[in-house]
N, C-alpha and C. Protein backbone atom coordinates (compact mmCIF):
# COMPACT_ATOMS: atom_id res chain seq x y z
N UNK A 1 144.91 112.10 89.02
CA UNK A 1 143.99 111.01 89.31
C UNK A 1 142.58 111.54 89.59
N UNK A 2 142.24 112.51 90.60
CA UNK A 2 141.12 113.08 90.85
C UNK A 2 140.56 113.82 89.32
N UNK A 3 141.02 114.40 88.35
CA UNK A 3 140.72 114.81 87.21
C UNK A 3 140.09 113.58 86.66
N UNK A 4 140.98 112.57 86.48
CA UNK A 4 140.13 111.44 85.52
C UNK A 4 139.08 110.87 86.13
N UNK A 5 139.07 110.66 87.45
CA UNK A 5 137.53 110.53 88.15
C UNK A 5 136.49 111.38 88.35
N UNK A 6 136.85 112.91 87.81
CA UNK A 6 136.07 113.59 87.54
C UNK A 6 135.44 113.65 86.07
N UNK A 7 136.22 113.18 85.45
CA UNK A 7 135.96 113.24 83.82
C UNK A 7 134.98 112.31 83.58
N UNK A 8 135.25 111.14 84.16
CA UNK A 8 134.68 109.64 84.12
C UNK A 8 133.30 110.03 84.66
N UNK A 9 133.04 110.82 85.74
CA UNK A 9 131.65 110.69 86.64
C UNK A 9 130.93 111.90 85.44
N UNK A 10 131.81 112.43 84.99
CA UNK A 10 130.47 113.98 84.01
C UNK A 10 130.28 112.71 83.05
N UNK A 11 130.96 111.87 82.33
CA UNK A 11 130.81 111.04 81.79
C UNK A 11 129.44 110.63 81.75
N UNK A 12 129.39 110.17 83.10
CA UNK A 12 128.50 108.71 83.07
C UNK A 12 127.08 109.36 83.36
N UNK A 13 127.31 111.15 84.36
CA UNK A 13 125.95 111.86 84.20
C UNK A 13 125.34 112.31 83.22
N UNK A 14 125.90 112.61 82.04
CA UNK A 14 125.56 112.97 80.75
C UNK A 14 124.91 111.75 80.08
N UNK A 15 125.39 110.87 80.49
CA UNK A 15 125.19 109.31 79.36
C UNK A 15 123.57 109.45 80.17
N UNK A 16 123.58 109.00 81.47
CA UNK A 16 122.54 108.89 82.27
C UNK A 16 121.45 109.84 81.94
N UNK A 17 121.45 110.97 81.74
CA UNK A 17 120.94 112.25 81.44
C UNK A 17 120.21 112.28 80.44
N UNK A 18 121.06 111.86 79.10
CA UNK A 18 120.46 111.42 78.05
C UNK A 18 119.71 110.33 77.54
N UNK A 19 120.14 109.60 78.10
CA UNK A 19 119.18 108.43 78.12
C UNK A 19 118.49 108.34 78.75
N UNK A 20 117.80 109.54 80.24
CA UNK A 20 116.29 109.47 80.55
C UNK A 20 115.59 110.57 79.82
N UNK A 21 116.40 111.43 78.73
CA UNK A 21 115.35 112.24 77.83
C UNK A 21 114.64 111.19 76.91
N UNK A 22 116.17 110.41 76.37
CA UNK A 22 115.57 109.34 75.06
C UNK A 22 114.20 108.65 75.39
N UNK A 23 114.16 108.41 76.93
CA UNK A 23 113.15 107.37 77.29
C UNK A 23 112.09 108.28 77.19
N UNK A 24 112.23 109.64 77.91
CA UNK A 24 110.93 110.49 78.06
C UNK A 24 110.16 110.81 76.76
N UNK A 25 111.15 111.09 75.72
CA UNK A 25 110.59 112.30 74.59
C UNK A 25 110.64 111.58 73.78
N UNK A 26 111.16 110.13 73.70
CA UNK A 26 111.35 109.37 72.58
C UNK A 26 112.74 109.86 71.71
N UNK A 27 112.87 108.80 70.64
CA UNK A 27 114.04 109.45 70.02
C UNK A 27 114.42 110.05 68.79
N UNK A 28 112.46 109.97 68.02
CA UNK A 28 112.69 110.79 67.06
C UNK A 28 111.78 112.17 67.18
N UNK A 29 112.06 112.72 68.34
CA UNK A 29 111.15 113.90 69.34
C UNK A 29 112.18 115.32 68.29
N UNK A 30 111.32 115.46 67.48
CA UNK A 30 111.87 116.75 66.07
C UNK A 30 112.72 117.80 66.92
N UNK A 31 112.01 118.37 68.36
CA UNK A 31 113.18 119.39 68.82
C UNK A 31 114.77 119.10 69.32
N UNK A 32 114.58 117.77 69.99
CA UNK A 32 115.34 117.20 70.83
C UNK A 32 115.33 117.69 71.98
N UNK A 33 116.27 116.69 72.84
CA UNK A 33 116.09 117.42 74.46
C UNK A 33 116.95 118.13 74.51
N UNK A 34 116.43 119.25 75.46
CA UNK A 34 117.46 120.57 75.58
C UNK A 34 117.85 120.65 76.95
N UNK A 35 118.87 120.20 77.58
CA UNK A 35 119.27 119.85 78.78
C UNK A 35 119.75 121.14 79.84
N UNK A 36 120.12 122.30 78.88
CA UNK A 36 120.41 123.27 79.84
C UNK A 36 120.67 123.54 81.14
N UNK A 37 119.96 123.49 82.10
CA UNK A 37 120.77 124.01 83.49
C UNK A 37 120.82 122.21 84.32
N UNK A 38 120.60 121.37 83.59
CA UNK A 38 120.98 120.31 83.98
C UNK A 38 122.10 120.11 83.69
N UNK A 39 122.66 120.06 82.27
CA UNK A 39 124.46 120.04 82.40
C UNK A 39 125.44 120.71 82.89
N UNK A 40 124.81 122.33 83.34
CA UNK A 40 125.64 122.90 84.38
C UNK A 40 125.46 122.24 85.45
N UNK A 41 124.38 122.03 86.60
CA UNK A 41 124.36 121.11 87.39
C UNK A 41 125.36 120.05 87.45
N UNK A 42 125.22 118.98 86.76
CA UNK A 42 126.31 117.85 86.49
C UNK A 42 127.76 118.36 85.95
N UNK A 43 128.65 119.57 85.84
CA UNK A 43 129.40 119.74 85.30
C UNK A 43 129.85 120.21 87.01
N UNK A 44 129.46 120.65 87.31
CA UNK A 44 129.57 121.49 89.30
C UNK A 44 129.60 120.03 90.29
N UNK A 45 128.61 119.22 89.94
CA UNK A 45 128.15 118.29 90.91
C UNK A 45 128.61 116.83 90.52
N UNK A 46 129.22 116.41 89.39
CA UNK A 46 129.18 115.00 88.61
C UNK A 46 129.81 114.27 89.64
N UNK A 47 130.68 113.97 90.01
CA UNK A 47 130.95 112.81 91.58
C UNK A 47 130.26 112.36 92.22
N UNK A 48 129.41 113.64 93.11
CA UNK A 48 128.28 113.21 94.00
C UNK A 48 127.46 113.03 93.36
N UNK A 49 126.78 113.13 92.41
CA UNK A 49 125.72 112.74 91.41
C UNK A 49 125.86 111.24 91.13
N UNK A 50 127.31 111.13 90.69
CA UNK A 50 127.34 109.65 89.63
C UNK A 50 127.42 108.58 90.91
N UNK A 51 128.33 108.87 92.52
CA UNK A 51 128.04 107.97 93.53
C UNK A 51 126.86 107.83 94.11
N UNK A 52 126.00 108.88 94.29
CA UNK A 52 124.61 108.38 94.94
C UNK A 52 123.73 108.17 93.84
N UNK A 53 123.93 107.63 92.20
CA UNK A 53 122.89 107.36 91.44
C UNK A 53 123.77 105.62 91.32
N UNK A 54 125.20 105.95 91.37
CA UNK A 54 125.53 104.24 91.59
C UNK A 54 124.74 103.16 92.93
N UNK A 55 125.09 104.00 94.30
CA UNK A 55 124.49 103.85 95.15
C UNK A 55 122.93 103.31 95.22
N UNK A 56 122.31 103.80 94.70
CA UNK A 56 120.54 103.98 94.81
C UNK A 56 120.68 102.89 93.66
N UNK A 57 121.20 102.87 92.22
CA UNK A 57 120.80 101.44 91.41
C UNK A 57 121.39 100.21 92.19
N UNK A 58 122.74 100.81 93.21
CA UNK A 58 122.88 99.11 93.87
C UNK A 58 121.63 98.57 95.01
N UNK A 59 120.97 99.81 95.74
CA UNK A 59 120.39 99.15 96.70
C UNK A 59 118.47 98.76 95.95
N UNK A 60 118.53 99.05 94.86
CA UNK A 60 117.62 98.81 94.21
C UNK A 60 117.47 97.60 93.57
N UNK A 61 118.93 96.89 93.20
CA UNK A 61 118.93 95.66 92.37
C UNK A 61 119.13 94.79 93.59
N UNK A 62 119.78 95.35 94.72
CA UNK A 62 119.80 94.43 96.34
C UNK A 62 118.44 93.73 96.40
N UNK A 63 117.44 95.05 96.33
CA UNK A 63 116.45 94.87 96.90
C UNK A 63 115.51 94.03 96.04
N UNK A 64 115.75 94.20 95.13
CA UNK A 64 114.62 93.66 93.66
C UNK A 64 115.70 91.73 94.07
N UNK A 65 116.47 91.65 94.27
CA UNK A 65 117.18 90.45 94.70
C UNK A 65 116.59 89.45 95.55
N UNK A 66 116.36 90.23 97.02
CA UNK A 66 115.49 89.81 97.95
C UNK A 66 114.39 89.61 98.11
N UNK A 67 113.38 90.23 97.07
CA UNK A 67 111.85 89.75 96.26
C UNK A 67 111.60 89.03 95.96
N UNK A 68 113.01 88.12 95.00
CA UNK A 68 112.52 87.26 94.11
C UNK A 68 112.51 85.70 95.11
């Protein structure tokens, strides 16, 4: 069980990961993004990564809630 919640969270840091290069560099950026010591990072860290980036988008959409 702890394996597949580990699998699931590198998952969702990689997805996440890549899709703030796509945003940065665009997506037809000729080198591409080269993620290097960031996917070791997220391969060591992906749990606590993927709960406090779930965390921080919930208290962000809380908060963007209470604005409107």
């Amino acid at each position: 069980m702890i394996w597949y919640i580990y699998i699931v969270s590198i998952a969702y840091c990689l997805w996440r990961m890549t899709k703030g290069y796509t945003k940065a560099f665009g997506a037809n950026n000729p080198i591409g993004p080269t993620p290097g010591l960031e996917t070791l990072f997220i391969l060591c860290f992906a749990p606590v990564l993927a709960a406090v980036d779930i965390t921080l988008t919930w208290v962000r959409k809380i908060k963007e809630y209470k604005e409107d």
